[in-house]
N, C-alpha and C. Protein backbone atom coordinates (compact mmCIF):
# COMPACT_ATOMS: atom_id res chain seq x y z
N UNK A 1 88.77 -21.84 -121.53
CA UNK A 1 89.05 -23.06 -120.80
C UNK A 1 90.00 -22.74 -119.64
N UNK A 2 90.12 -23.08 -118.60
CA UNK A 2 90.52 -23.08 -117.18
C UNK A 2 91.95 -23.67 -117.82
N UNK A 3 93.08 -22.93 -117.52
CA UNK A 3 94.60 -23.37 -117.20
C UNK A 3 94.85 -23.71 -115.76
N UNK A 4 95.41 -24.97 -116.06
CA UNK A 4 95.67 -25.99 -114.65
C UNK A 4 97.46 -25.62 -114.99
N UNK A 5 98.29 -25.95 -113.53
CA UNK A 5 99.20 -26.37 -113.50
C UNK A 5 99.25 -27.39 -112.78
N UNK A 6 99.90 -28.54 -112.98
CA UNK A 6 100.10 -30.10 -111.84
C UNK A 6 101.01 -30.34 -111.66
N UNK A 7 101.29 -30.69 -110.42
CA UNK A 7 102.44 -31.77 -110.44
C UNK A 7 101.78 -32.91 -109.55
N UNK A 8 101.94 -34.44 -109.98
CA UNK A 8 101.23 -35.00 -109.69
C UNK A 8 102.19 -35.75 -108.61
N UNK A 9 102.68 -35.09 -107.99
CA UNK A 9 103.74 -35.64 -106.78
C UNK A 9 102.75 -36.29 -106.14
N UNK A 10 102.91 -36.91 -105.02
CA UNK A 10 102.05 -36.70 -103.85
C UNK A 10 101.99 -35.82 -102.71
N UNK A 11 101.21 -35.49 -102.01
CA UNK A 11 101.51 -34.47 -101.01
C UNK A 11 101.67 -32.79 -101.95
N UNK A 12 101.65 -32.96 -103.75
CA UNK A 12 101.56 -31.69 -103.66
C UNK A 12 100.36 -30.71 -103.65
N UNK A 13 100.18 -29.45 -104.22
CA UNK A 13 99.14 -28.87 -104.34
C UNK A 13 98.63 -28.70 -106.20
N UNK A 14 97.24 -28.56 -106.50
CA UNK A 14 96.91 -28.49 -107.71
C UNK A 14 96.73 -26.89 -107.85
N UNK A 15 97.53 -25.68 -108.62
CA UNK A 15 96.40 -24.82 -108.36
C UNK A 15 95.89 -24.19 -110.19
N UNK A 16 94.35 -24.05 -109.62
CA UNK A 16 93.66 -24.08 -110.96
C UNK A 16 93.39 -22.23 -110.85
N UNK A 17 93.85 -21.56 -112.23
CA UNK A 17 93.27 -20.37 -112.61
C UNK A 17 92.18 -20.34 -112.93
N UNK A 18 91.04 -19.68 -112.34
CA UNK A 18 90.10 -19.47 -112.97
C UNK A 18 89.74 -18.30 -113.50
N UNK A 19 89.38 -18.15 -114.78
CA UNK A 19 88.86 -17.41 -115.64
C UNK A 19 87.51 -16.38 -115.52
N UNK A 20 87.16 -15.35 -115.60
CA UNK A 20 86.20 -14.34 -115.65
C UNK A 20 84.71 -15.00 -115.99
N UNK A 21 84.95 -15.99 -116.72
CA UNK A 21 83.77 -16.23 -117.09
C UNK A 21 82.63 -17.34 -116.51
N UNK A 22 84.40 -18.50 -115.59
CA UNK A 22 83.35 -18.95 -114.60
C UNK A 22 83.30 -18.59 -113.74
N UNK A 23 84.19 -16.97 -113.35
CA UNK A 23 83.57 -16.67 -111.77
C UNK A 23 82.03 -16.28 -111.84
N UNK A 24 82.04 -15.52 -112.97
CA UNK A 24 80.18 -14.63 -113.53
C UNK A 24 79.53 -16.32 -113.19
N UNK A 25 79.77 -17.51 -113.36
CA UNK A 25 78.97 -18.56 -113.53
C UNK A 25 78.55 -18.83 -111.93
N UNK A 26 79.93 -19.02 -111.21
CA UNK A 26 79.80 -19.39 -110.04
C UNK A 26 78.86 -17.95 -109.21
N UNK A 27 78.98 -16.97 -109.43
CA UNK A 27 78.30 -15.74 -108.74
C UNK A 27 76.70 -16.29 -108.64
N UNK A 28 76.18 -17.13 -110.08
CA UNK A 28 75.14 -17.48 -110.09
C UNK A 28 74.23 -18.48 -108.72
N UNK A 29 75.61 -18.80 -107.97
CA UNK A 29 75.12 -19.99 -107.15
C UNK A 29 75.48 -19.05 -105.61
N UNK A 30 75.21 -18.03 -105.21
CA UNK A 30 75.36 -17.09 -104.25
C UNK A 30 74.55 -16.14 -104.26
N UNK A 31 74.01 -16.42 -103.00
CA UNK A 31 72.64 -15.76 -102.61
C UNK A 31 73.24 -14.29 -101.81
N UNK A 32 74.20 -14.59 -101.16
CA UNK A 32 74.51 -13.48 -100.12
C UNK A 32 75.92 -13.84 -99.61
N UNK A 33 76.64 -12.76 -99.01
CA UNK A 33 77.99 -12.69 -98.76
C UNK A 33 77.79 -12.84 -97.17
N UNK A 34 79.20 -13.12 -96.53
CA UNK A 34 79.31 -12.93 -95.06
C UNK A 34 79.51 -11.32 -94.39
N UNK A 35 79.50 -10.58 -95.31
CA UNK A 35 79.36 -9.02 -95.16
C UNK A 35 77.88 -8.40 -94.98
N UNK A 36 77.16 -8.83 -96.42
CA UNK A 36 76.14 -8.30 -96.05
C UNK A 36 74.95 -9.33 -95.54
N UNK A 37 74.95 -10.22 -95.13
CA UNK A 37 74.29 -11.23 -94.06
C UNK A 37 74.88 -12.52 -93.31
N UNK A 38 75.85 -12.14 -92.45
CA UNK A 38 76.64 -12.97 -91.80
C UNK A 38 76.00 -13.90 -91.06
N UNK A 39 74.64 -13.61 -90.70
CA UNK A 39 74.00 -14.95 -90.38
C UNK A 39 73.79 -15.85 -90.70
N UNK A 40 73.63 -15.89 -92.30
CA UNK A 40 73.43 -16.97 -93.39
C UNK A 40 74.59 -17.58 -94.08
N UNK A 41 75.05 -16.64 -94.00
CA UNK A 41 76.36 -16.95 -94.86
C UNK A 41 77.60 -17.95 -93.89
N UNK A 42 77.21 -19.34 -94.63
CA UNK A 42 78.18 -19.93 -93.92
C UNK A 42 79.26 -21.32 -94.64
N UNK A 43 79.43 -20.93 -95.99
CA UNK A 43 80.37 -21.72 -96.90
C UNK A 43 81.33 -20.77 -97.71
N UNK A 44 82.51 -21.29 -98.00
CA UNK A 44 83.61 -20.73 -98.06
C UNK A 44 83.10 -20.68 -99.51
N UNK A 45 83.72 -19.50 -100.51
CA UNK A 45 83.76 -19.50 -101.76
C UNK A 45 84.59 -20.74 -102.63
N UNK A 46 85.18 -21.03 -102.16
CA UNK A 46 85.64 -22.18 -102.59
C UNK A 46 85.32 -23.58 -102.56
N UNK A 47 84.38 -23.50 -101.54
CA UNK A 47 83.80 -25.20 -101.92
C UNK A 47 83.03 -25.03 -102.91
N UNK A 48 82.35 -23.91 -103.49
CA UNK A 48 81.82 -23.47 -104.66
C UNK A 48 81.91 -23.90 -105.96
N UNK A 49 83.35 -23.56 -105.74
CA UNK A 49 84.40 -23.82 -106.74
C UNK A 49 84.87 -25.09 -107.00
N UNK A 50 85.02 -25.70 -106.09
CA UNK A 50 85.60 -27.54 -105.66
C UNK A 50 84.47 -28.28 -106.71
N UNK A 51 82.77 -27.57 -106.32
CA UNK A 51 81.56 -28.35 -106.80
C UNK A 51 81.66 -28.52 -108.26
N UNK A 52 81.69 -26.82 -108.66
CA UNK A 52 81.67 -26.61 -110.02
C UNK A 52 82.50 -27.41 -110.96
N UNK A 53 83.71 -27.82 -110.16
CA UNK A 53 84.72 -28.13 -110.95
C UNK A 53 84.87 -29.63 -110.85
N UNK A 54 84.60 -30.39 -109.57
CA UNK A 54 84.30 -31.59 -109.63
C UNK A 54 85.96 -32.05 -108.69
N UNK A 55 86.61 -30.38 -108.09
CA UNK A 55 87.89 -30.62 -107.52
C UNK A 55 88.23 -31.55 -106.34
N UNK A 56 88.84 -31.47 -106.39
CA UNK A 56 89.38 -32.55 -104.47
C UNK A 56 90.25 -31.28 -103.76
N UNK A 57 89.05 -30.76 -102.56
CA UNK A 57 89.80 -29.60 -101.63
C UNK A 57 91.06 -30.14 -101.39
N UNK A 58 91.05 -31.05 -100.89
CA UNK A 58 92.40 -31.03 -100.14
C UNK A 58 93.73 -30.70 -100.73
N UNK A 59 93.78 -30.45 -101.94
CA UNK A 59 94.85 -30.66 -102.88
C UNK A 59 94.83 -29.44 -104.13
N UNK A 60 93.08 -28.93 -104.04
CA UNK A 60 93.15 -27.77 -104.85
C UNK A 60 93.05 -26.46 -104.45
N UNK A 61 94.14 -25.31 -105.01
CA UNK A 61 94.01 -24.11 -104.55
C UNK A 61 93.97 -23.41 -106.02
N UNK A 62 92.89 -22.11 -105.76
CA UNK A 62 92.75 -21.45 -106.88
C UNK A 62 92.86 -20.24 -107.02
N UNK A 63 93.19 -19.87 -108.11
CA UNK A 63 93.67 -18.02 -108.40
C UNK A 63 92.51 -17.49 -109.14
N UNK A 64 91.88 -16.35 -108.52
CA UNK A 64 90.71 -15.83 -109.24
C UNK A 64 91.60 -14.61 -110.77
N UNK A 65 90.80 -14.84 -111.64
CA UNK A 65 91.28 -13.61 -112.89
C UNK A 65 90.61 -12.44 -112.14
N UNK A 66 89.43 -12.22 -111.36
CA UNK A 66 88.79 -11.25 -110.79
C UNK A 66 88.02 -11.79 -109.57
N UNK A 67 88.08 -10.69 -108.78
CA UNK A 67 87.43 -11.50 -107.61
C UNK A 67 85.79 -11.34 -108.32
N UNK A 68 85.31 -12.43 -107.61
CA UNK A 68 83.57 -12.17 -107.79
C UNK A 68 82.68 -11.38 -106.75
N UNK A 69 81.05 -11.31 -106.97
CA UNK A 69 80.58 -10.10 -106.65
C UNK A 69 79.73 -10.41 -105.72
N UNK A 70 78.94 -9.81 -104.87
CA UNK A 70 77.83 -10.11 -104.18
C UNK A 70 76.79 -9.62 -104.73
N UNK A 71 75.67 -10.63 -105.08
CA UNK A 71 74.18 -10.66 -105.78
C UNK A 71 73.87 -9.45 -105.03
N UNK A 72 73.95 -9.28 -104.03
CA UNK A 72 72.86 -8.13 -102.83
C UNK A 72 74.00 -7.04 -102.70
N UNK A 73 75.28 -7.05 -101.93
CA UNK A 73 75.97 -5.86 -101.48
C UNK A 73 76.75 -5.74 -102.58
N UNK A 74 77.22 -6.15 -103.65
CA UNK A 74 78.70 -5.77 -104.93
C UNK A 74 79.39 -5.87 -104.17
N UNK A 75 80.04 -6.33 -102.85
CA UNK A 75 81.19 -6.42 -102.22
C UNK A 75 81.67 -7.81 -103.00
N UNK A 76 83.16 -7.32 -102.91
CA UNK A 76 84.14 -8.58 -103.75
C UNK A 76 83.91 -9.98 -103.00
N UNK A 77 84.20 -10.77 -103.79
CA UNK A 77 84.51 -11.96 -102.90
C UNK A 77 85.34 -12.66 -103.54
N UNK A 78 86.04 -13.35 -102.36
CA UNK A 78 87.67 -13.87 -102.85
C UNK A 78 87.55 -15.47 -102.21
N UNK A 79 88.72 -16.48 -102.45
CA UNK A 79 88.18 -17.55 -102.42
C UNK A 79 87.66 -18.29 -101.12
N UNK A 80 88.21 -17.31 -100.35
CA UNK A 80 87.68 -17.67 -99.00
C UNK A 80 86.81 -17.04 -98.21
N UNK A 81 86.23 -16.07 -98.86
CA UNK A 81 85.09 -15.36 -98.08
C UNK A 81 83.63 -16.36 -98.06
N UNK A 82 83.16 -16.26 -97.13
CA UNK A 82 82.09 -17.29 -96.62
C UNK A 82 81.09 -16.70 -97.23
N UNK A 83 79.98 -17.13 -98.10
CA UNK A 83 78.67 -16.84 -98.92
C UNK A 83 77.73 -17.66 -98.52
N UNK A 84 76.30 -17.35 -98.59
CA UNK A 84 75.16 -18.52 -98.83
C UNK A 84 75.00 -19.11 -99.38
N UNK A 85 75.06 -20.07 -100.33
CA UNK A 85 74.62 -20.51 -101.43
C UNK A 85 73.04 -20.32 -101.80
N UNK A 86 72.55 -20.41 -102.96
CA UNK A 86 71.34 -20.89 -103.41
C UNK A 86 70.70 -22.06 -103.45
């Protein structure tokens, strides 16, 4: 299960750890990286993440346990590297 920390101030930030097992999940929804096809690739790894999780960007930032992989090149990807989706 995903460890959150909150503070439910306003104006603050949420940031959610994510775990190994939903990055392998989220890898599932990435066709290609901005490395190895920068033409296509044009969403941040993290709105990915926002979907999966049901987050509100504006307010959530997240810590990977491992960065995730590219389906095509194995180059890492971290929460802001731009991917294709599927």
């Amino acid at each position: 299960m995903d460890r959150e920390l909150f503070d439910h101030t306003p104006g603050k930030r949420v940031v959610v750890f994510i775990e190994r097992e939903v990055i392998r999940n989220a890898e599932g929804s990435i066709e290609s990286c901005e490395h190895c096809n920068p033409e296509r690739a044009d969403l941040p790894f993290v709105v990915i993440l926002d979907l999966m999780r049901g987050s509100d960007p504006k307010i959530t930032d997240y810590v990977l346990e491992v960065a995730a992989k590219c389906p095509q090149c194995d180059r890492e990807i971290f929460e802001k590297t731009v991917v294709e989706p599927k």
